[in-house]
N, C-alpha and C. Protein backbone atom coordinates (compact mmCIF):
# COMPACT_ATOMS: atom_id res chain seq x y z
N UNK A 1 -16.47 6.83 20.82
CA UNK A 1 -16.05 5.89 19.80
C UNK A 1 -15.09 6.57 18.82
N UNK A 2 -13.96 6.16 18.47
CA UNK A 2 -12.79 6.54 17.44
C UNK A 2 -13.38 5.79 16.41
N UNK A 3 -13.41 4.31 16.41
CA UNK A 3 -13.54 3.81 14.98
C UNK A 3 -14.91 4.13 14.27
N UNK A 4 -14.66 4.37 12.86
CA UNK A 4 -16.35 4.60 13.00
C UNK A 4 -17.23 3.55 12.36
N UNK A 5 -18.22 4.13 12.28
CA UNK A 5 -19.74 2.84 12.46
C UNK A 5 -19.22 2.03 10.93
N UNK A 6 -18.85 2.83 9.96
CA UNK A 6 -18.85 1.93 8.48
C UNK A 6 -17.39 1.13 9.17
N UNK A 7 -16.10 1.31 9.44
CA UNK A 7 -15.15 0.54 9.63
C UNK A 7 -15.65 -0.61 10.30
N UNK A 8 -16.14 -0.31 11.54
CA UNK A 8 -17.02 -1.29 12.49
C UNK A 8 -17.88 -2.36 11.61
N UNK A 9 -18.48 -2.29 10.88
CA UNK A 9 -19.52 -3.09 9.95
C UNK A 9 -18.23 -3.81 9.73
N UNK A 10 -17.08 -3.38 8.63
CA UNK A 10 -16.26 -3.92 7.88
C UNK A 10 -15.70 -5.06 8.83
N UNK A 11 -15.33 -4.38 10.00
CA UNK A 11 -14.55 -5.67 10.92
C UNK A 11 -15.84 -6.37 11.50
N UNK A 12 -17.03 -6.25 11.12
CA UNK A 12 -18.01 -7.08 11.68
C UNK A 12 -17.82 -8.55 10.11
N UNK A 13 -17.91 -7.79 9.34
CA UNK A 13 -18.24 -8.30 8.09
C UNK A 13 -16.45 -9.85 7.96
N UNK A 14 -15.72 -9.35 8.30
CA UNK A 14 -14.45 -9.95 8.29
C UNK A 14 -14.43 -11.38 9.22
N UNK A 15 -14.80 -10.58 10.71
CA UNK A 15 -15.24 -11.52 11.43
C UNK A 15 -16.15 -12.77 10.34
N UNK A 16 -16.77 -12.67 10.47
CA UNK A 16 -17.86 -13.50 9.78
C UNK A 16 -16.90 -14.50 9.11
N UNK A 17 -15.68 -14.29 8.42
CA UNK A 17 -15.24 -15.20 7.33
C UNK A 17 -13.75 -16.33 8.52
N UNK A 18 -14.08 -16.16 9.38
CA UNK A 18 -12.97 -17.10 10.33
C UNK A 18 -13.21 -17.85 11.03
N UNK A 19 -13.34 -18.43 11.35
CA UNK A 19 -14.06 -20.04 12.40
C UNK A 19 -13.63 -19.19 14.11
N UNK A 20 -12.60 -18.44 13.77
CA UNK A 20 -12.42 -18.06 15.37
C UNK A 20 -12.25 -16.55 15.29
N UNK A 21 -13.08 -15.63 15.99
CA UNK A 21 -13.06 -14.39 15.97
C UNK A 21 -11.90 -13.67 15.61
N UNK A 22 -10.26 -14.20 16.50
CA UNK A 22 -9.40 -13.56 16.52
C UNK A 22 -8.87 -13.31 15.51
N UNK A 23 -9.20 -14.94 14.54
CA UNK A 23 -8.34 -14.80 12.82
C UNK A 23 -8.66 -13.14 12.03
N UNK A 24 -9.64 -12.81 12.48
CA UNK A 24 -10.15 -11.45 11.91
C UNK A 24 -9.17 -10.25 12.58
N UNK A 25 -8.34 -10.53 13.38
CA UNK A 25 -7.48 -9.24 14.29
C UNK A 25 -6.97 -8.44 13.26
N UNK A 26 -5.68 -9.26 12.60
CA UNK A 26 -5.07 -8.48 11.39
C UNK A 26 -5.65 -7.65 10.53
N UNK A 27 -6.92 -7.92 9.90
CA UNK A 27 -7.97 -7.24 8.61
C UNK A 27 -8.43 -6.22 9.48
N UNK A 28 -8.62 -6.21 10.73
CA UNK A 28 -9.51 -5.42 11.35
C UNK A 28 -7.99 -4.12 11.96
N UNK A 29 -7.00 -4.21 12.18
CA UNK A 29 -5.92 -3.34 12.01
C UNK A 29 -5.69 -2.92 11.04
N UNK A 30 -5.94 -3.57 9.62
CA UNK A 30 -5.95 -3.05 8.67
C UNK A 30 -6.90 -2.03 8.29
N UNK A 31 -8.05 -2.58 8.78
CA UNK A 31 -8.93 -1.81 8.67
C UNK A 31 -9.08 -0.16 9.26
N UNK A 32 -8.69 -0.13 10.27
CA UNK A 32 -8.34 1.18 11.53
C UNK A 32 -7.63 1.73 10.96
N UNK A 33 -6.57 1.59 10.82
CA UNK A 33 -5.40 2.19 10.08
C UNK A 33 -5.62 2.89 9.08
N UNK A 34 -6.47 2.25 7.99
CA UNK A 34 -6.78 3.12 6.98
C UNK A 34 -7.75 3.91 7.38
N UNK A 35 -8.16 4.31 8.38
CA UNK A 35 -9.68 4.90 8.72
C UNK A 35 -9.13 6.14 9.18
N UNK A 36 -8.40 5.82 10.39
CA UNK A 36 -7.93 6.56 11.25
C UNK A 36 -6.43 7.31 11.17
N UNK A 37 -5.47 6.43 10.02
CA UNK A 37 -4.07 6.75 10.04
C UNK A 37 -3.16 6.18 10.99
N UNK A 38 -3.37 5.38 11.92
CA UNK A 38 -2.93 5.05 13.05
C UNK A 38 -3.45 4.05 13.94
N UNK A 39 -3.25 3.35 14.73
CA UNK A 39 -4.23 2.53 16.14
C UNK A 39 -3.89 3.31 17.11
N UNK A 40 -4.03 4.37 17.64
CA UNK A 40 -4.19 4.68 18.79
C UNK A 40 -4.64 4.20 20.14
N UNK A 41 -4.05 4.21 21.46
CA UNK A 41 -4.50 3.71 22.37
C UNK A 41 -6.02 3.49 22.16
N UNK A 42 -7.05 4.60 22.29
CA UNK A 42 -8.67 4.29 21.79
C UNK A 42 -8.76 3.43 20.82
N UNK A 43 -8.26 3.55 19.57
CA UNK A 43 -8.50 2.45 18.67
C UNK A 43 -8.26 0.79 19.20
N UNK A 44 -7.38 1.07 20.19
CA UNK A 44 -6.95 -0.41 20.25
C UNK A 44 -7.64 -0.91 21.39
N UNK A 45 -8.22 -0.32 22.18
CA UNK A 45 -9.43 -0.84 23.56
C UNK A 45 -10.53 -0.79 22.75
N UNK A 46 -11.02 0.25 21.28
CA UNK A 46 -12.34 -0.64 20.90
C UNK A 46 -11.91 -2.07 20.24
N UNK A 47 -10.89 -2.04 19.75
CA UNK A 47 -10.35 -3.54 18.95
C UNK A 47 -10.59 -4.52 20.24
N UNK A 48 -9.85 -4.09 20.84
CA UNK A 48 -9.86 -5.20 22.38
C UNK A 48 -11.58 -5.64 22.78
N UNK A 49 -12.24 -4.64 22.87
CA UNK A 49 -13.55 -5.21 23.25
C UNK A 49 -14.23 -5.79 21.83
N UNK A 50 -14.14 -5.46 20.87
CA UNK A 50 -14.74 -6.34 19.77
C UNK A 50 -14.24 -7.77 19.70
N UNK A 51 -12.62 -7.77 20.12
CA UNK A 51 -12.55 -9.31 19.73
C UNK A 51 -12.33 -10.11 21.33
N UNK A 52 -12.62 -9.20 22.33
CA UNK A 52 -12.73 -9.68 23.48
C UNK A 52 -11.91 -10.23 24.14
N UNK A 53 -10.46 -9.34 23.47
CA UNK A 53 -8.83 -9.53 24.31
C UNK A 53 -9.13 -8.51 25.22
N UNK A 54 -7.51 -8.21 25.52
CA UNK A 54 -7.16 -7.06 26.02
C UNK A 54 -6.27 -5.73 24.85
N UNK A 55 -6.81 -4.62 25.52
CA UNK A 55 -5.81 -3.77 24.51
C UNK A 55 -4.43 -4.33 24.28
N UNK A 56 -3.54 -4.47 25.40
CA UNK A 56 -1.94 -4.62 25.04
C UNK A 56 -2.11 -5.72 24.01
N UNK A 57 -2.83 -6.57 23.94
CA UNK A 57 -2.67 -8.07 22.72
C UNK A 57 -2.95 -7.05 21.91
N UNK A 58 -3.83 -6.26 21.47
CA UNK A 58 -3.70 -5.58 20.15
C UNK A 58 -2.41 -4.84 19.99
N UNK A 59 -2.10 -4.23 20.64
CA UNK A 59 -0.97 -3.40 20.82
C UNK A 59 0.30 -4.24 20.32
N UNK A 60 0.21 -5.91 20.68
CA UNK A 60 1.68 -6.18 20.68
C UNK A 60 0.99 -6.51 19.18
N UNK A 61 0.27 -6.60 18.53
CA UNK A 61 0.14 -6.95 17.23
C UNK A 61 0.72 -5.59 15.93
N UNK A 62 0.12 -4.65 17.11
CA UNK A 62 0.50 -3.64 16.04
C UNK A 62 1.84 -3.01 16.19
N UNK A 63 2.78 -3.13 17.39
CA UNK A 63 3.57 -3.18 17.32
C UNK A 63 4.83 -4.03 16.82
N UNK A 64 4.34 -5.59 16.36
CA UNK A 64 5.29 -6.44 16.05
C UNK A 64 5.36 -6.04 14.24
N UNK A 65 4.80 -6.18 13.55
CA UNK A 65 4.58 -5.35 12.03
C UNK A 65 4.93 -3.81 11.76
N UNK A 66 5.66 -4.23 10.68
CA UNK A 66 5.93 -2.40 10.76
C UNK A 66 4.79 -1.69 9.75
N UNK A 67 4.21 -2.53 9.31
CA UNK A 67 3.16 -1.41 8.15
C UNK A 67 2.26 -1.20 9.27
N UNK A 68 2.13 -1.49 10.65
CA UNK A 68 1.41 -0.37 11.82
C UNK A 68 1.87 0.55 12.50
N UNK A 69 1.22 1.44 12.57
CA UNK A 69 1.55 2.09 13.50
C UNK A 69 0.38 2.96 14.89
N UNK A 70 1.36 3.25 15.82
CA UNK A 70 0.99 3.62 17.10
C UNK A 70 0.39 5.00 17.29
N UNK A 71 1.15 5.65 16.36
CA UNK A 71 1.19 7.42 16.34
C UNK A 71 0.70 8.05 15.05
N UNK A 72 0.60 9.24 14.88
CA UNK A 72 0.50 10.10 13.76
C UNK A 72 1.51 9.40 12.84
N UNK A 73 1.17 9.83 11.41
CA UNK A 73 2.56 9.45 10.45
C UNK A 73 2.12 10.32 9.51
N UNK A 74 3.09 10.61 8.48
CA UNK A 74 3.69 11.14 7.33
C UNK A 74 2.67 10.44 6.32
N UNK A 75 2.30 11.56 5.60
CA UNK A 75 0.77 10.89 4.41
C UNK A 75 1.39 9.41 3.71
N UNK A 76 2.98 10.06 3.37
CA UNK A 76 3.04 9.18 2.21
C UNK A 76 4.47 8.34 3.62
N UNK A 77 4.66 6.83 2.67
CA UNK A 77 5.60 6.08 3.53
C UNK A 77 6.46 6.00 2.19
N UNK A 78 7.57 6.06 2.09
CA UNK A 78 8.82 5.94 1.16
C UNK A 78 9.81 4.97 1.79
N UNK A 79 10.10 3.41 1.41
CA UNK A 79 10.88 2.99 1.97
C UNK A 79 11.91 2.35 0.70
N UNK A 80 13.09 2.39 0.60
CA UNK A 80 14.14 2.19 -0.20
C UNK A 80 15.39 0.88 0.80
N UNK A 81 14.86 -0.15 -0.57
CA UNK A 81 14.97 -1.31 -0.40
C UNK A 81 16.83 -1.54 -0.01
N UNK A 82 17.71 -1.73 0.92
CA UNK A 82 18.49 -1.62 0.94
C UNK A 82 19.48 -2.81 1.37
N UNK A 83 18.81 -4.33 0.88
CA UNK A 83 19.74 -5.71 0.60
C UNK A 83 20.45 -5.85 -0.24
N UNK A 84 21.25 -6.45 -0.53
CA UNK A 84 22.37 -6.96 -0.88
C UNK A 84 22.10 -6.55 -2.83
N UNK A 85 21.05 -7.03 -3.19
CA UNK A 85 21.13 -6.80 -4.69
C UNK A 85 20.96 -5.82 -5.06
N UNK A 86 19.95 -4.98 -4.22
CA UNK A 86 19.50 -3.39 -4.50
C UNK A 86 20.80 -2.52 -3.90
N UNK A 87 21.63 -3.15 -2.74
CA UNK A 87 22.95 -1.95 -3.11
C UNK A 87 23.73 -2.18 -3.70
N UNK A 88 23.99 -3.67 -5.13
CA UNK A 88 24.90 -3.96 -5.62
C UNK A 88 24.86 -2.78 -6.65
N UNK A 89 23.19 -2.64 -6.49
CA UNK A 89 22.59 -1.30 -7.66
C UNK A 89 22.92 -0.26 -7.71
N UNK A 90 23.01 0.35 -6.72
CA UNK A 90 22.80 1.95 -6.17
C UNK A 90 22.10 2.38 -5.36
N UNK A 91 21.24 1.36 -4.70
CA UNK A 91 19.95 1.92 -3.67
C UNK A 91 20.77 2.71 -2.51
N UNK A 92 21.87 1.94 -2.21
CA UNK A 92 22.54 3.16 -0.67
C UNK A 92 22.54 4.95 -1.13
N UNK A 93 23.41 4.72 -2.23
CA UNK A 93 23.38 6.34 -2.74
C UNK A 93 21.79 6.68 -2.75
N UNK A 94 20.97 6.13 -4.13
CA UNK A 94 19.64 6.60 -4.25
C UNK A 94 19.00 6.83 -2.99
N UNK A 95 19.45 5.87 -1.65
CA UNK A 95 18.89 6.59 -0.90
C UNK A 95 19.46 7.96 0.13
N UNK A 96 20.38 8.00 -0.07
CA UNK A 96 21.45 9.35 0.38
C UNK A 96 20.86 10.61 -0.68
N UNK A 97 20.64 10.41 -1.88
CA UNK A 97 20.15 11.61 -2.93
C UNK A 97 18.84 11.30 -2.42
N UNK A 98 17.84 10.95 -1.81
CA UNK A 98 17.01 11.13 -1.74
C UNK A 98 16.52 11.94 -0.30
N UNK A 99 17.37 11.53 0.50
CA UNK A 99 17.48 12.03 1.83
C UNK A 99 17.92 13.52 1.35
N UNK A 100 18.92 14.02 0.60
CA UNK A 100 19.42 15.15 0.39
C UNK A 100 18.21 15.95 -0.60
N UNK A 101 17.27 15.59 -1.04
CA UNK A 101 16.08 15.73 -1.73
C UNK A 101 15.09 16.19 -0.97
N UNK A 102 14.63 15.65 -0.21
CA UNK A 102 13.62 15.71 0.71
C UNK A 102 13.80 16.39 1.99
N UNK A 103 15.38 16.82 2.50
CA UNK A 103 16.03 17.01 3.24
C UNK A 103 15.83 16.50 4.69
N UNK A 104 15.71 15.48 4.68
CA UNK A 104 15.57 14.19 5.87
C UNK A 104 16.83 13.42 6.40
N UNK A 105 16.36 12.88 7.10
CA UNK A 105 17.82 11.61 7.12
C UNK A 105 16.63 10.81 7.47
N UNK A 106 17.45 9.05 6.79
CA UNK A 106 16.63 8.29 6.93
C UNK A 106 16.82 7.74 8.22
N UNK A 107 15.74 7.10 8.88
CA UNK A 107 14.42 7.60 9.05
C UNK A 107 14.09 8.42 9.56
N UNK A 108 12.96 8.87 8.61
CA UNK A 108 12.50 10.39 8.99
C UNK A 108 11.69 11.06 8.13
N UNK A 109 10.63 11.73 8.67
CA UNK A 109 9.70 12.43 7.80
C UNK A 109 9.87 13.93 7.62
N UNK A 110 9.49 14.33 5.99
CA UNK A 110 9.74 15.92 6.00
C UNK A 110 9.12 16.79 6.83
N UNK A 111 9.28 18.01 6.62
CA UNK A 111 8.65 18.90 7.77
C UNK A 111 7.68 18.88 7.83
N UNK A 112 6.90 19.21 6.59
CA UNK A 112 5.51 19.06 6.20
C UNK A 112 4.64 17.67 6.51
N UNK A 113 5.39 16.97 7.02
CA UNK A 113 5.02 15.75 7.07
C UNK A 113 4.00 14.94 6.01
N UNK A 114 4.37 15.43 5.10
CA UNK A 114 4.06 14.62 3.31
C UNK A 114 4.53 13.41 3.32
N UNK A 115 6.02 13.20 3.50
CA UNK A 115 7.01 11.63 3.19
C UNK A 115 7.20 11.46 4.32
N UNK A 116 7.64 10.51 4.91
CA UNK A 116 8.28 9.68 6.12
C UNK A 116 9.37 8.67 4.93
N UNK A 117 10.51 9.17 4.68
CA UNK A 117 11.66 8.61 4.46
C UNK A 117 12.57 7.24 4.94
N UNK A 118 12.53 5.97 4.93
CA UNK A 118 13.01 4.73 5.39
C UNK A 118 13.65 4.17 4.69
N UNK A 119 14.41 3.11 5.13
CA UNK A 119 14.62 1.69 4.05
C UNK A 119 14.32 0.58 5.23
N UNK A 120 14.61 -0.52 4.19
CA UNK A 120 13.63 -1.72 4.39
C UNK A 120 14.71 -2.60 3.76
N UNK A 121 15.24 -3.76 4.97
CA UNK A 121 16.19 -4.68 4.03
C UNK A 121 15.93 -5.75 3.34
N UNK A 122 14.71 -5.38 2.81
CA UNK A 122 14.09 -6.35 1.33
C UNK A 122 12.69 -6.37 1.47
N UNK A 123 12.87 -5.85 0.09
CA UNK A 123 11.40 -5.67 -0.12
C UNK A 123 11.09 -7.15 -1.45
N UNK A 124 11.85 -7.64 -1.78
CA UNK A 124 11.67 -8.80 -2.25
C UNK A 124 11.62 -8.54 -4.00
N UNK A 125 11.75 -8.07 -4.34
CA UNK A 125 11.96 -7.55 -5.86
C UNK A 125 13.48 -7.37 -6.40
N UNK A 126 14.47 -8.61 -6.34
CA UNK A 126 15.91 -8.47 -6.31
C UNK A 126 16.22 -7.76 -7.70
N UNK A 127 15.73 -8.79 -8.78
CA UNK A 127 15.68 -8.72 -9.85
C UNK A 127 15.45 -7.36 -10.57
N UNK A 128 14.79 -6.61 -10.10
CA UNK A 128 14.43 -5.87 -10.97
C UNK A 128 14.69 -4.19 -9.74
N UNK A 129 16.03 -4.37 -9.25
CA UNK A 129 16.84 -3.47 -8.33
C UNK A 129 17.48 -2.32 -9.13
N UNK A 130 17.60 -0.85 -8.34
CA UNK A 130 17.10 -0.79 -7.63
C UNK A 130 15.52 -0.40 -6.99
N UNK A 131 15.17 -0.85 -5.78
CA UNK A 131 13.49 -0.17 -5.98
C UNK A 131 13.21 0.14 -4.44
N UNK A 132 12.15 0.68 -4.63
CA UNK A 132 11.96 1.53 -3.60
C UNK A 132 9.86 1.28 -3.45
N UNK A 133 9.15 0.80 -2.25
CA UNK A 133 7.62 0.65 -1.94
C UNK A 133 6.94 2.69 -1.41
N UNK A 134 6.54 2.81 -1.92
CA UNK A 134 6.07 3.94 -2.09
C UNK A 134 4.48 3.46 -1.40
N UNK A 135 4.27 3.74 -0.43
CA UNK A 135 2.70 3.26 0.45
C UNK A 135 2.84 2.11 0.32
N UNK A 136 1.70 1.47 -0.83
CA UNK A 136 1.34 0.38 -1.11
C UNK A 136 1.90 -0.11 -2.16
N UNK A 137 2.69 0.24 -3.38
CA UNK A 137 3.27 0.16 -4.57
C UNK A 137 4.70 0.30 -4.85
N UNK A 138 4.94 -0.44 -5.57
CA UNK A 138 6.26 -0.68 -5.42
C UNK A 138 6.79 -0.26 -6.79
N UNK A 139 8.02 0.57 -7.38
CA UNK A 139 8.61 1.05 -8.17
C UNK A 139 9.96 0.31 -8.13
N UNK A 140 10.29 0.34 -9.35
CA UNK A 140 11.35 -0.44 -9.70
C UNK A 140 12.34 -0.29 -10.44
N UNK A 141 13.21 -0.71 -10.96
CA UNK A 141 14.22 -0.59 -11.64
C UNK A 141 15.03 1.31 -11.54
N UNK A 142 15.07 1.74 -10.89
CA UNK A 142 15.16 3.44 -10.30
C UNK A 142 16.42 3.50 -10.62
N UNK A 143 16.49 5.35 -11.09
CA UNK A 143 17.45 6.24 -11.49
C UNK A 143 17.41 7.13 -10.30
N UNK A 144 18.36 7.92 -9.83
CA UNK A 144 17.89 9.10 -8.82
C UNK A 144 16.41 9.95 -9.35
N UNK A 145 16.58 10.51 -10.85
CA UNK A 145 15.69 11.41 -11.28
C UNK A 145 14.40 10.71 -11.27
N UNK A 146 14.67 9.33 -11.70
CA UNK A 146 13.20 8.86 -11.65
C UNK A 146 12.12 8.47 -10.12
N UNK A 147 13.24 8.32 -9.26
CA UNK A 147 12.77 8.22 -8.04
C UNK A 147 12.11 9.46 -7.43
N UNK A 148 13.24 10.53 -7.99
CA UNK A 148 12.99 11.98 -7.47
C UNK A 148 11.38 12.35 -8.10
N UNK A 149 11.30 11.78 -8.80
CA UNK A 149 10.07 12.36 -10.13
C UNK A 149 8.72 11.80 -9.09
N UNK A 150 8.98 10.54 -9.23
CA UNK A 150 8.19 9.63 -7.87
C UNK A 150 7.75 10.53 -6.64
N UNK A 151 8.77 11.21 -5.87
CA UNK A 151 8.51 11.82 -4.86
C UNK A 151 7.25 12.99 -5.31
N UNK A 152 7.80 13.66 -5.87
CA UNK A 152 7.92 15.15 -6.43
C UNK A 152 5.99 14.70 -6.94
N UNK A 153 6.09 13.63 -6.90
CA UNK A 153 4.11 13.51 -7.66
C UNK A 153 3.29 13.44 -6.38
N UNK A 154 4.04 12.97 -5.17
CA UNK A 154 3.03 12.82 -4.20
C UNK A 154 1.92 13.60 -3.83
N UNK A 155 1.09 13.28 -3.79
CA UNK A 155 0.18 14.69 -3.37
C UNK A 155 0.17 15.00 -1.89
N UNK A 156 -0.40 15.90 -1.17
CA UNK A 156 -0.10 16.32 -0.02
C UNK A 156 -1.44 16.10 0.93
């Protein structure tokens, strides 16, 4: 068993709130992911037998979304928002000084594999450009230094 017994409860517990087992798929990737860092092939044949697909249906789930992933990743996810209002801003450069910061190209994670470096063509925060989703949180209105400052706190 990869997933473990408390995650397992959780996607038991999820289940419970959907009229049809499968509505629980998504929460329960969510769930793995944070457990494990990843769905791994194993992760995704126990998913498959809990909701009583097949692995590849999990697979194409976690492959169609990008906040999943298949493989190992980079602790932290850095993605720099790069539509139309955020490069009217500066986000293309901010993200070129940031690549030259971290010494990456986007996409791409540092050596240490701390950041995984991206952009994302909208993160939906026009208004208040440029910005950049840092994991789960989103920063806003960004200077190079203040972004840099952002990085520079991550823990490892």
């Amino acid at each position: 068993m990869v997933i473990s017994d408390e995650t397992r409860s959780k996607i038991e517990e999820a289940i419970s709130k959907y009229p049809q087992k499968r509505g629980a798929l998504l929460p329960a990737i969510h769930l793995v992911q944070a457990d494990c860092g990843h769905v791994s092939k194993e992760c995704a044949a126990e998913l498959a037998e809990i909701f009583e697909i097949l692995p590849i249906q999990v697979m194409e789930v976690v492959s169609f979304y990008n906040m999943f992933f298949d493989s190992p990743q980079a602790k932290h996810h850095v993605y720099v928002c790069t539509n139309l209002p955020c490069s009217l801003r500066g986000s293309r450069s901010l993200l070129s000084q940031l690549e030259s910061h971290l010494g990456v190209t986007a996409p791409g994670a540092t050596e240490d594999g701390r950041i995984f470096l991206g952009h994302e063509e909208c993160l939906g925060a026009c208004g208040y450009a440029p910005m950049m989703r840092v994991d789960d949180e989103y920063h806003e209105d960004l200077d190079v230094e203040k972004a840099k400052q952002i990085l520079d706190s991550l823990g490892k």
